[in-house]
Protein backbone atom coordinates (compact mmCIF):
# COMPACT_ATOMS: atom_id res chain seq x y z
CA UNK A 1 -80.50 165.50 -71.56
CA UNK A 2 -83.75 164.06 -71.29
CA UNK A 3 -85.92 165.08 -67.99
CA UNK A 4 -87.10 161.56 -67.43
CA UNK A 5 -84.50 160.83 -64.84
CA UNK A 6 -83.90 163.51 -63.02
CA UNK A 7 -85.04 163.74 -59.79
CA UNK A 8 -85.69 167.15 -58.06
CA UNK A 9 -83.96 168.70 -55.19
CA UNK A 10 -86.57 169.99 -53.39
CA UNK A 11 -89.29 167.86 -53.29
CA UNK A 12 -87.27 164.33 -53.98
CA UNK A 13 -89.77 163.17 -57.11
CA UNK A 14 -88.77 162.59 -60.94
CA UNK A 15 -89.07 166.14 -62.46
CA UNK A 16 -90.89 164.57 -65.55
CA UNK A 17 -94.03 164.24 -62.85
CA UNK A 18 -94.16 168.00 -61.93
CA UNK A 19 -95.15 167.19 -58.30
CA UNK A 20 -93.73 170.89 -56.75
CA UNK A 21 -93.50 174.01 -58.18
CA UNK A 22 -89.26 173.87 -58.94
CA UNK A 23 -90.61 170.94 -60.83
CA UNK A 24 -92.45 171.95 -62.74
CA UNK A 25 -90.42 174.66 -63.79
CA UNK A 26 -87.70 172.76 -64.66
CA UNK A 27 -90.23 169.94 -66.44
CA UNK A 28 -91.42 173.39 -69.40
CA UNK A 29 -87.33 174.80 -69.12
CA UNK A 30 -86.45 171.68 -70.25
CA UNK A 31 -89.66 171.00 -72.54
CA UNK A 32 -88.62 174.13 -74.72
CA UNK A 33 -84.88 173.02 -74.84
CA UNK A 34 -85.69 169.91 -76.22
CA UNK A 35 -85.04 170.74 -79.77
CA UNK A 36 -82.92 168.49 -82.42
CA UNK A 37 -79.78 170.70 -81.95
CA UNK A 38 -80.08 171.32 -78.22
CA UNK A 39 -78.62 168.07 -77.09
CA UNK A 40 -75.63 168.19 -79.51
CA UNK A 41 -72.29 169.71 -78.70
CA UNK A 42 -70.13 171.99 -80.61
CA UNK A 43 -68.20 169.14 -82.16
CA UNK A 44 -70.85 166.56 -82.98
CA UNK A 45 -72.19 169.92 -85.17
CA UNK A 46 -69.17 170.35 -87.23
CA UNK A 47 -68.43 166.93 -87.55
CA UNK A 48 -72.01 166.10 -88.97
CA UNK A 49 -71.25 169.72 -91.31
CA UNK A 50 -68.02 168.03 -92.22
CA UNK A 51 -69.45 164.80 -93.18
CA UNK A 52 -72.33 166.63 -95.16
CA UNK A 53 -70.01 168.94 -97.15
CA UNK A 54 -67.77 165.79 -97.89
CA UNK A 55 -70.74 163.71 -99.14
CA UNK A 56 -71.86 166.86 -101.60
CA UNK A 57 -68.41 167.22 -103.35
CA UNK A 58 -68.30 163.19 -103.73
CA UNK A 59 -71.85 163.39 -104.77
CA UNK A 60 -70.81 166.95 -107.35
CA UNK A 61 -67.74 165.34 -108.40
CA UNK A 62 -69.56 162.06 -109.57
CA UNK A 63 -71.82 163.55 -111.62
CA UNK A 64 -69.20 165.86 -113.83
């Protein structure tokens, strides 16, 4: 989840604008959590495994 749209609980502003201190807290929490594999679930990580595995035995299989 992006912080773009949130909007704080204690001072009533977008987060990504860091106007208290809960904020901006939350703003560098979420800043650090923003990696590729953060957002994804469980499932959409094997599924993307599953379709990568697949694609090298097609790929292995071709080429023998």
């Amino acid at each position: 989840m992006t912080y773009d749209r949130l909007v704080c609980a204690n001072c009533a502003a977008p987060v990504s604008e860091g106007r208290c201190p809960v904020c901006r807290a939350n703003r560098e929490r979420l800043q650090q959590e923003n990696s590729f594999f953060a957002g994804l679930n469980p499932m959409t990580l094997i599924a993307l495994l599953a379709v990568l595995v697949a694609a090298v035995a097609l790929l292995a299989h071709q080429t023998v």
